[in-house]
Structures are given as structure tokens and as C-alpha cells.
N, C-alpha and C. Protein backbone atom coordinates (compact mmCIF):
# COMPACT_ATOMS: atom_id res chain seq x y z
N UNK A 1 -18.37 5.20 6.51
CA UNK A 1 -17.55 5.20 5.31
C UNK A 1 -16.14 4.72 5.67
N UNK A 2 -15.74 4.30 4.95
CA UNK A 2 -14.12 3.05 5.30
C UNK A 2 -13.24 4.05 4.68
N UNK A 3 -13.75 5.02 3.19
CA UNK A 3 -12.33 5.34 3.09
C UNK A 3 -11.38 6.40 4.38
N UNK A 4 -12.15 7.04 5.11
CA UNK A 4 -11.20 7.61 6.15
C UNK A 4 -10.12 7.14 6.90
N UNK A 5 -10.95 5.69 7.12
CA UNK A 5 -10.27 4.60 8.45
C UNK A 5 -8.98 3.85 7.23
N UNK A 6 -9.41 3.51 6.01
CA UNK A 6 -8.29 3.32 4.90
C UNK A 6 -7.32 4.37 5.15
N UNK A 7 -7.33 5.45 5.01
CA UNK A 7 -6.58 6.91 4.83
C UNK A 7 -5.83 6.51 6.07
N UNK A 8 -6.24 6.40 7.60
CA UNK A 8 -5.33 6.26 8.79
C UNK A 8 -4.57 5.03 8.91
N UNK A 9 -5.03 4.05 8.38
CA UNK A 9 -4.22 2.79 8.57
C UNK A 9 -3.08 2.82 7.27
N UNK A 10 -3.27 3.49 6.36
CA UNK A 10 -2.36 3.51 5.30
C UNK A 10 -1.21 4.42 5.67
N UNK A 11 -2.24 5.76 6.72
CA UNK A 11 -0.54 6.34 7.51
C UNK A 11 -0.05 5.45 8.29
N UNK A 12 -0.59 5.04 8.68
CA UNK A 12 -0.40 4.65 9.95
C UNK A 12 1.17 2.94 9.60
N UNK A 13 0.58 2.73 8.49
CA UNK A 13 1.38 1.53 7.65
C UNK A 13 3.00 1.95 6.34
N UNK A 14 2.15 3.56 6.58
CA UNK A 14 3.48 3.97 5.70
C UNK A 14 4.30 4.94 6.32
N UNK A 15 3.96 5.02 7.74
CA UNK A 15 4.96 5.69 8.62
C UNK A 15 5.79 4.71 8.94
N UNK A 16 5.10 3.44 9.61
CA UNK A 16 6.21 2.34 10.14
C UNK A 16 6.94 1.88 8.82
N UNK A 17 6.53 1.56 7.96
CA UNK A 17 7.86 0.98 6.62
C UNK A 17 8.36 2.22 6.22
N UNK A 18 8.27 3.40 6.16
CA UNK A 18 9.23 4.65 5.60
C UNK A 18 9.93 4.30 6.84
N UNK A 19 10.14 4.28 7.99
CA UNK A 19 11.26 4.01 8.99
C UNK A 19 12.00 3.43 8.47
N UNK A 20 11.68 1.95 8.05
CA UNK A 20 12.25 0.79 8.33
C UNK A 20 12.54 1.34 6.63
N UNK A 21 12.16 1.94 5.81
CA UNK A 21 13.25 1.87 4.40
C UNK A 21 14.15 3.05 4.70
N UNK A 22 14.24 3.95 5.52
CA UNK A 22 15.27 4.78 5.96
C UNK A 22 16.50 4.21 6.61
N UNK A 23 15.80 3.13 7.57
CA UNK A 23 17.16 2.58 7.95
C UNK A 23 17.85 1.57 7.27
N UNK A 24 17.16 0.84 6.44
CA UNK A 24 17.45 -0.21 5.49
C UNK A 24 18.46 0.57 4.15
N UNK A 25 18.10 1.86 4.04
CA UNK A 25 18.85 2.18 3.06
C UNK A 25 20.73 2.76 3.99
N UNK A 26 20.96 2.41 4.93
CA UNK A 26 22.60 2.33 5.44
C UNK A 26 22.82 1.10 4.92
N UNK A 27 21.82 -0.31 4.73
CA UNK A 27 22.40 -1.31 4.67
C UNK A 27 22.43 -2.02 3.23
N UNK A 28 21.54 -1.33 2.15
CA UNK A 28 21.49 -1.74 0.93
C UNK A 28 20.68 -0.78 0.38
N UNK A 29 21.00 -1.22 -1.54
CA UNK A 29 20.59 0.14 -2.32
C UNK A 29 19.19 0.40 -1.92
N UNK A 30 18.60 1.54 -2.72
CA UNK A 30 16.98 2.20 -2.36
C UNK A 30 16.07 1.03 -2.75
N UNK A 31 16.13 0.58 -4.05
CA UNK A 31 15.34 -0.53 -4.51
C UNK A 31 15.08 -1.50 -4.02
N UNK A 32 15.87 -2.14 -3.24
CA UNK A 32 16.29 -3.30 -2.50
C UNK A 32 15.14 -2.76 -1.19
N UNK A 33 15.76 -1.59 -0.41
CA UNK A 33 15.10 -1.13 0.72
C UNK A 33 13.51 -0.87 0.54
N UNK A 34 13.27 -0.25 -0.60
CA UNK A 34 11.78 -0.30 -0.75
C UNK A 34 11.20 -1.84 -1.24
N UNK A 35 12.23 -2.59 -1.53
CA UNK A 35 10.90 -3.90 -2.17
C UNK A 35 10.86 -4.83 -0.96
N UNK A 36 11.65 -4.73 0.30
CA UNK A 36 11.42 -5.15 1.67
C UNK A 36 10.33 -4.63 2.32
N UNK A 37 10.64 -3.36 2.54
CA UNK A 37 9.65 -2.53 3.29
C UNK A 37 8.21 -2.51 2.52
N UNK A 38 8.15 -2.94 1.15
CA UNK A 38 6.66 -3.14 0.30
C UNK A 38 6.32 -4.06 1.17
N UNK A 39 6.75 -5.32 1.03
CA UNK A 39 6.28 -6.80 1.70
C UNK A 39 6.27 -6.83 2.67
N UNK A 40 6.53 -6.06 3.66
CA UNK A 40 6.46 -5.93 5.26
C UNK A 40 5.08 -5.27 5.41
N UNK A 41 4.88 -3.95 4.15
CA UNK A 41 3.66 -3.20 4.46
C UNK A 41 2.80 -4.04 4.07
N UNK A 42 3.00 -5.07 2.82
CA UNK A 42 1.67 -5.98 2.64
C UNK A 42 0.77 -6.78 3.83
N UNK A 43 2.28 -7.48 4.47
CA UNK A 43 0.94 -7.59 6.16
C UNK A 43 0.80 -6.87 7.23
N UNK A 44 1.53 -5.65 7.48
CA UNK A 44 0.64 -4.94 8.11
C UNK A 44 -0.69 -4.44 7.42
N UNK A 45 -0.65 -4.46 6.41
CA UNK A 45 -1.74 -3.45 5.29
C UNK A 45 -3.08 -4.36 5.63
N UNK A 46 -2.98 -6.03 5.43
CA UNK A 46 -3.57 -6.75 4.80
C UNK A 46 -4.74 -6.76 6.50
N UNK A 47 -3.83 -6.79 7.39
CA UNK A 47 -4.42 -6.92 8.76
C UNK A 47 -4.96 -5.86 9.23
N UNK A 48 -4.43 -5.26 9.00
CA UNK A 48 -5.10 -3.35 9.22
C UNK A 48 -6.79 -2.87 7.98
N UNK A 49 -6.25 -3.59 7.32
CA UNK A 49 -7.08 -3.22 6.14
C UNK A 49 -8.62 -4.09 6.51
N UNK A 50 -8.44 -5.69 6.90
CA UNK A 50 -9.07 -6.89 7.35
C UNK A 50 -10.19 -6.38 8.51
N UNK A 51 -9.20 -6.34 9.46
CA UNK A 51 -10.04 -6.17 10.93
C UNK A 51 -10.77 -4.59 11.29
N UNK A 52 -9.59 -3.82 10.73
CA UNK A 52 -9.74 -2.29 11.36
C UNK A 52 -11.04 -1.81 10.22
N UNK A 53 -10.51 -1.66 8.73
CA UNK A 53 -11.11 -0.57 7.55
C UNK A 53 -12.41 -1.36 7.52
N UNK A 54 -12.64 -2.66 6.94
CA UNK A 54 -13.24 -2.92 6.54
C UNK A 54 -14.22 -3.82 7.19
N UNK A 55 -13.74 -3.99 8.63
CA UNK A 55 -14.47 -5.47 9.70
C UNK A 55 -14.55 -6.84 9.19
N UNK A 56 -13.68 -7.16 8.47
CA UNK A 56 -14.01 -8.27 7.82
C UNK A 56 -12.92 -9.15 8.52
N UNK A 57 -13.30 -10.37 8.90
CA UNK A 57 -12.59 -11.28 9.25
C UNK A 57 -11.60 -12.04 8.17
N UNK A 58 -10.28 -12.10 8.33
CA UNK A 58 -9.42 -12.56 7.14
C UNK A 58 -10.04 -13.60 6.59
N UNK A 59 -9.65 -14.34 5.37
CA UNK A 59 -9.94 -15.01 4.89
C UNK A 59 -9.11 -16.04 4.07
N UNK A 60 -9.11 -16.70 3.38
CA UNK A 60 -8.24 -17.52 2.48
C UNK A 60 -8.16 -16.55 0.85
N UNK A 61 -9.59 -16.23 0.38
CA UNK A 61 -9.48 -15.77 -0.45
C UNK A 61 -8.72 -13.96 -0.43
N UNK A 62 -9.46 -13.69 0.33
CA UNK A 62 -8.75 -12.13 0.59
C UNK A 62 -7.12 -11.85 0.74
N UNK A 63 -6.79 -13.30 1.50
CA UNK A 63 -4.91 -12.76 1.52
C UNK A 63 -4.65 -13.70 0.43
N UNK A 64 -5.64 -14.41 -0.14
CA UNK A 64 -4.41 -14.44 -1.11
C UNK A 64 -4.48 -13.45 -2.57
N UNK A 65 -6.02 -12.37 -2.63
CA UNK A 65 -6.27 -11.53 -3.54
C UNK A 65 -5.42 -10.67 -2.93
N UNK A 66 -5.61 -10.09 -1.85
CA UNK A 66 -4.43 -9.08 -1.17
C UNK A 66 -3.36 -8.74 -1.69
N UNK A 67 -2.38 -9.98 -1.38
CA UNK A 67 -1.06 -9.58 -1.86
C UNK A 67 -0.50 -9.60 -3.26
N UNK A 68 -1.65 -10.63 -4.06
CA UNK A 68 -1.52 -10.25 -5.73
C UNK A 68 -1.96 -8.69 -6.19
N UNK A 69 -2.83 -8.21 -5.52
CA UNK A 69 -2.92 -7.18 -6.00
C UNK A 69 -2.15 -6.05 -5.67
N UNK A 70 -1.53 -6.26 -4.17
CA UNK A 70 -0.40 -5.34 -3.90
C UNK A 70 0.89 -5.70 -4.44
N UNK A 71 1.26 -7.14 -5.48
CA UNK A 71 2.04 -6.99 -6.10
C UNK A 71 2.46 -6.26 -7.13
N UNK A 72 1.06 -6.37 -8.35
CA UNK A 72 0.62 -5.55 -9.34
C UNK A 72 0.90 -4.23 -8.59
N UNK A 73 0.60 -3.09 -7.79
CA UNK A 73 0.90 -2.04 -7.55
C UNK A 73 2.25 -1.93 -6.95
N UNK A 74 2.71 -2.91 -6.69
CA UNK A 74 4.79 -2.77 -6.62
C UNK A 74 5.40 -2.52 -7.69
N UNK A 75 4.75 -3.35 -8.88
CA UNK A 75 5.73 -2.96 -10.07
C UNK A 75 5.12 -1.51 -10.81
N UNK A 76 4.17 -1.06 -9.86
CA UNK A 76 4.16 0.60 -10.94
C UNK A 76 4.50 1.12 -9.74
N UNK A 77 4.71 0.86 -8.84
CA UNK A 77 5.13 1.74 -7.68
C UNK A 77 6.77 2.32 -7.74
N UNK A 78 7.55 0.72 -7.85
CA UNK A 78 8.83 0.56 -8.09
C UNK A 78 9.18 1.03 -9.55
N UNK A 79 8.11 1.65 -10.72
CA UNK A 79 8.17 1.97 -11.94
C UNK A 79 7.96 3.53 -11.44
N UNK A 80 7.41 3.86 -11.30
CA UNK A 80 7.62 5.28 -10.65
C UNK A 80 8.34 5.63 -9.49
N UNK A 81 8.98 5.18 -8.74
CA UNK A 81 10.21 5.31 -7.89
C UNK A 81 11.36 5.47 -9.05
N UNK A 82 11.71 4.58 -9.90
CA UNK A 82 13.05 4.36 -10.32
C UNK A 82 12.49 5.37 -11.49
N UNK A 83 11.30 6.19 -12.18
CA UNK A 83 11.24 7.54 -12.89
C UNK A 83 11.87 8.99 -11.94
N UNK A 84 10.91 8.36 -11.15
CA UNK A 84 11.27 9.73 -9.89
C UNK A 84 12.44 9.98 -9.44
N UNK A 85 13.01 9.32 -9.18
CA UNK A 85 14.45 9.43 -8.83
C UNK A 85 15.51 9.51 -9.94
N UNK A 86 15.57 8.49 -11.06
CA UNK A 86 16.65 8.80 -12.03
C UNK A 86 16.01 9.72 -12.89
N UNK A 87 14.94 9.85 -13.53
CA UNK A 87 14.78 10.73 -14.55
C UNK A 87 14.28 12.56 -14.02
N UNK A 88 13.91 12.34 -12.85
CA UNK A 88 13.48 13.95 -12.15
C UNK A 88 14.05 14.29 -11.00
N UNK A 89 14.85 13.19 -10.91
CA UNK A 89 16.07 13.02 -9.80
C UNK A 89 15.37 13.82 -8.32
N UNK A 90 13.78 13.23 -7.96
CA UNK A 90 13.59 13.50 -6.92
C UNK A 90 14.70 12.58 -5.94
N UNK A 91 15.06 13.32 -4.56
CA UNK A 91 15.41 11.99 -3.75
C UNK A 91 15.20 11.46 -3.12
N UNK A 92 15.88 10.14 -3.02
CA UNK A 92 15.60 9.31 -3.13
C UNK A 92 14.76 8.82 -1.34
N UNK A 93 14.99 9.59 -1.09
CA UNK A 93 14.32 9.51 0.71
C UNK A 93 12.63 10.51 0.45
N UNK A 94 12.60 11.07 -0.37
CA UNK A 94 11.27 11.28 -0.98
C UNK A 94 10.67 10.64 -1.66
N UNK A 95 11.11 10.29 -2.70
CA UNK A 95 10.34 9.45 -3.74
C UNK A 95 9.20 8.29 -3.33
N UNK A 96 9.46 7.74 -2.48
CA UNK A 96 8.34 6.71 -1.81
C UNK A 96 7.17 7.35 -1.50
N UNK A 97 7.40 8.31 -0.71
CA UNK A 97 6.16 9.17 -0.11
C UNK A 97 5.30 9.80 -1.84
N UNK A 98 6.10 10.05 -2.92
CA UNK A 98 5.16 10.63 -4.02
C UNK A 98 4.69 9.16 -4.62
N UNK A 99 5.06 7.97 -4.44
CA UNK A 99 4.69 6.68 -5.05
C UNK A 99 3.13 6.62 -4.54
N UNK A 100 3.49 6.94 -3.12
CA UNK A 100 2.31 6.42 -1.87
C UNK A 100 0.71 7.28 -3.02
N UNK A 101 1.56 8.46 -2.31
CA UNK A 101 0.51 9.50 -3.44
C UNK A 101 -0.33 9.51 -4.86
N UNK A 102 0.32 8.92 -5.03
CA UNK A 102 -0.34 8.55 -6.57
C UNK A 102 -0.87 7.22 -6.71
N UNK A 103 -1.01 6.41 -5.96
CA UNK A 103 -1.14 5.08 -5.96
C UNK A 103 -2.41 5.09 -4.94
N UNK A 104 -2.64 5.48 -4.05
CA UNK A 104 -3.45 5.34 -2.58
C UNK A 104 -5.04 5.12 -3.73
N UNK A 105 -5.49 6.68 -4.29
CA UNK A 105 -6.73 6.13 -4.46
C UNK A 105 -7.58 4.78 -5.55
N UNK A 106 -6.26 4.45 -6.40
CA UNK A 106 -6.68 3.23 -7.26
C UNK A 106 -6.63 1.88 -5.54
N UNK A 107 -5.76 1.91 -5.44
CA UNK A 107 -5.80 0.99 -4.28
C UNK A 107 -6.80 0.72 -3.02
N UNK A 108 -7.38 2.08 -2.56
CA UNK A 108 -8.62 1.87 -2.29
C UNK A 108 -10.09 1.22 -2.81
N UNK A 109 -9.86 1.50 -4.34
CA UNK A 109 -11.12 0.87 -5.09
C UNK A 109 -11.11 -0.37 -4.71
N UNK A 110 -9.52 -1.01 -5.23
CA UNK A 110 -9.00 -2.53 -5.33
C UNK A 110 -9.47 -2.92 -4.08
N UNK A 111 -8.87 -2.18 -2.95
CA UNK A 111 -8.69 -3.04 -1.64
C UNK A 111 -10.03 -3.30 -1.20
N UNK A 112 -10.50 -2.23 -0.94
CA UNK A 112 -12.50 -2.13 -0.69
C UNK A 112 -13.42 -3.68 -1.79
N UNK A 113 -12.79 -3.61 -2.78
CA UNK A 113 -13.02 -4.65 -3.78
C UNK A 113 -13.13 -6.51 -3.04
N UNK A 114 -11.97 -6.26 -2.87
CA UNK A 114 -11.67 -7.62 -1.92
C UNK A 114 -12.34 -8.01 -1.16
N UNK A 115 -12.39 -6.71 -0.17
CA UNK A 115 -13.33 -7.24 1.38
C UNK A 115 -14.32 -7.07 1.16
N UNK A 116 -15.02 -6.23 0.55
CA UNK A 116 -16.31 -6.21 0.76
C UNK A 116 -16.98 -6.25 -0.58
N UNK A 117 -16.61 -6.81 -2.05
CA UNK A 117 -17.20 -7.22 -3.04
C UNK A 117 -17.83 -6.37 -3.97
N UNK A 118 -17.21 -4.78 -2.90
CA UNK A 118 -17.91 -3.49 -3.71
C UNK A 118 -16.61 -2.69 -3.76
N UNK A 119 -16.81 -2.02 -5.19
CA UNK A 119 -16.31 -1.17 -5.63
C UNK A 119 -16.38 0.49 -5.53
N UNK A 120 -17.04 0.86 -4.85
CA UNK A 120 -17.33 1.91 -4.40
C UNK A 120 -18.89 2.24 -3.19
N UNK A 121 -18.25 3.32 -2.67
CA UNK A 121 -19.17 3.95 -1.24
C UNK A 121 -20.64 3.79 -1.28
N UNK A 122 -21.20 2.85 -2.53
CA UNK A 122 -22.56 3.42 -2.51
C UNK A 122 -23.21 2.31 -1.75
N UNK A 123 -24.36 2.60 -1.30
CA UNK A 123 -24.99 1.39 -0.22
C UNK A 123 -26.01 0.83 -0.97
N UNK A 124 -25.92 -0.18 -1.28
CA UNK A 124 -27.14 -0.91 -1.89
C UNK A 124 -28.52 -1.36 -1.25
N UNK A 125 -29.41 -0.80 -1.79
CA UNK A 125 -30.87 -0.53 -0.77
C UNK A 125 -31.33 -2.07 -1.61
N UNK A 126 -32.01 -2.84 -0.59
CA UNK A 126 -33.31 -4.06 -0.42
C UNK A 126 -34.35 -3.96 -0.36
């Protein structure tokens, strides 16, 4: 089953960019710092996701479904960041980590979608 090995590479991808938007935020606003650190996680994600989750050798079609679809989940990501923070005034060095949270299991359907043409865990018998 992939979603576990999904679950570790997604820590494993949102430990290294929560760094890099911690330190990015000394050098510019939160928004700014998270829509860098998104696009940084898109290729670690895309390569982690490729070789490690799913064994699939990259492709033409996959990076370029990849990062459209991790765009589409930037703008509700970055739509619930900028709720979370101005309207429930979580802060703002949290708020990413509750984005991650709420977002991970639609993104598994999607991502699993890509590489392997299935939408869910079930094994199709021949």
C-alpha cells in the first residue's frame, strides 16, 4: 500500500520547506514565504512521490499533471492560510502545518491518480 510511503515522503517534504519558510519569513512577508517554499515542495514532492511512493518512472505526462494539480491545491491552501491567520488569527508559523492537514488526504487520491491511473487502494483482479 503507497499511502504510508505517501504519508513519509510528505513529512519528509514538509519538514524540509517548513525550514526553508521559517527562514524565508526574516526575509519577506508569510505569503510570499509560503508560495516559494510550495514550488520548491512541488519538486521535491513530484520526485519523491515518482520513484519512492509510487515506483513509477517520471514521465512527461505526470510532471506536467503534477504540478497543475499541486497548483490547484496552492490556491486553497494559500485560501486557507490567509483564513487561518487573519480571520482565527492562528500564527502565522502554524498555519502551514494546519493547511498540510487538511489538504494531505484529497491529494493523495489526486497524486495516486497520476501515477498509477487509480484512484484508490483497491487491486484490480484478471
Amino acid at each position: 500500500m503507497a499511502f504510508p510511503r505517501f504519508l513519509i515522503a510528505g513529512a519528509v517534504n514538509t519538514g524540509l520547506t517548513y525550514v526553508l519558510y521559517l527562514g524565508l519569513l526574516f526575509l519577506m512577508p508569510y505569503v510570499w514565504a509560503y508560495s516559494l517554499t510550495y514550488a520548491v515542495g512541488i519538486g521535491i514532492g513530484y520526485l519523491l512521490n515518482a520513484r519512492w511512493v509510487f515506483k513509477q518512472a517520471p514521465s512527461l505526462s505526470s510532471a506536467t499533471a503534477y504540478p497543475l494539480t499541486y497548483a490547484l491545491n496552492y490556491l486553497l491552501g494559500v485560501g486557507i492560510l490567509w483564513l487561518l491567520v487573519e480571520l482565527f488569527h492562528i500564527p502565522k508559523e502554524i498555519a502551514p502545518l494546519l493547511v498540510v492537514a487538511l489538504t494531505v488526504p484529497v491529494m493523495y487520491i489526486v497524486t495516486k491518480s497520476i501515477f498509477t491511473g487509480k484512484s484508490n487502494d483497491e487491486k484490480t483482479n484478471h
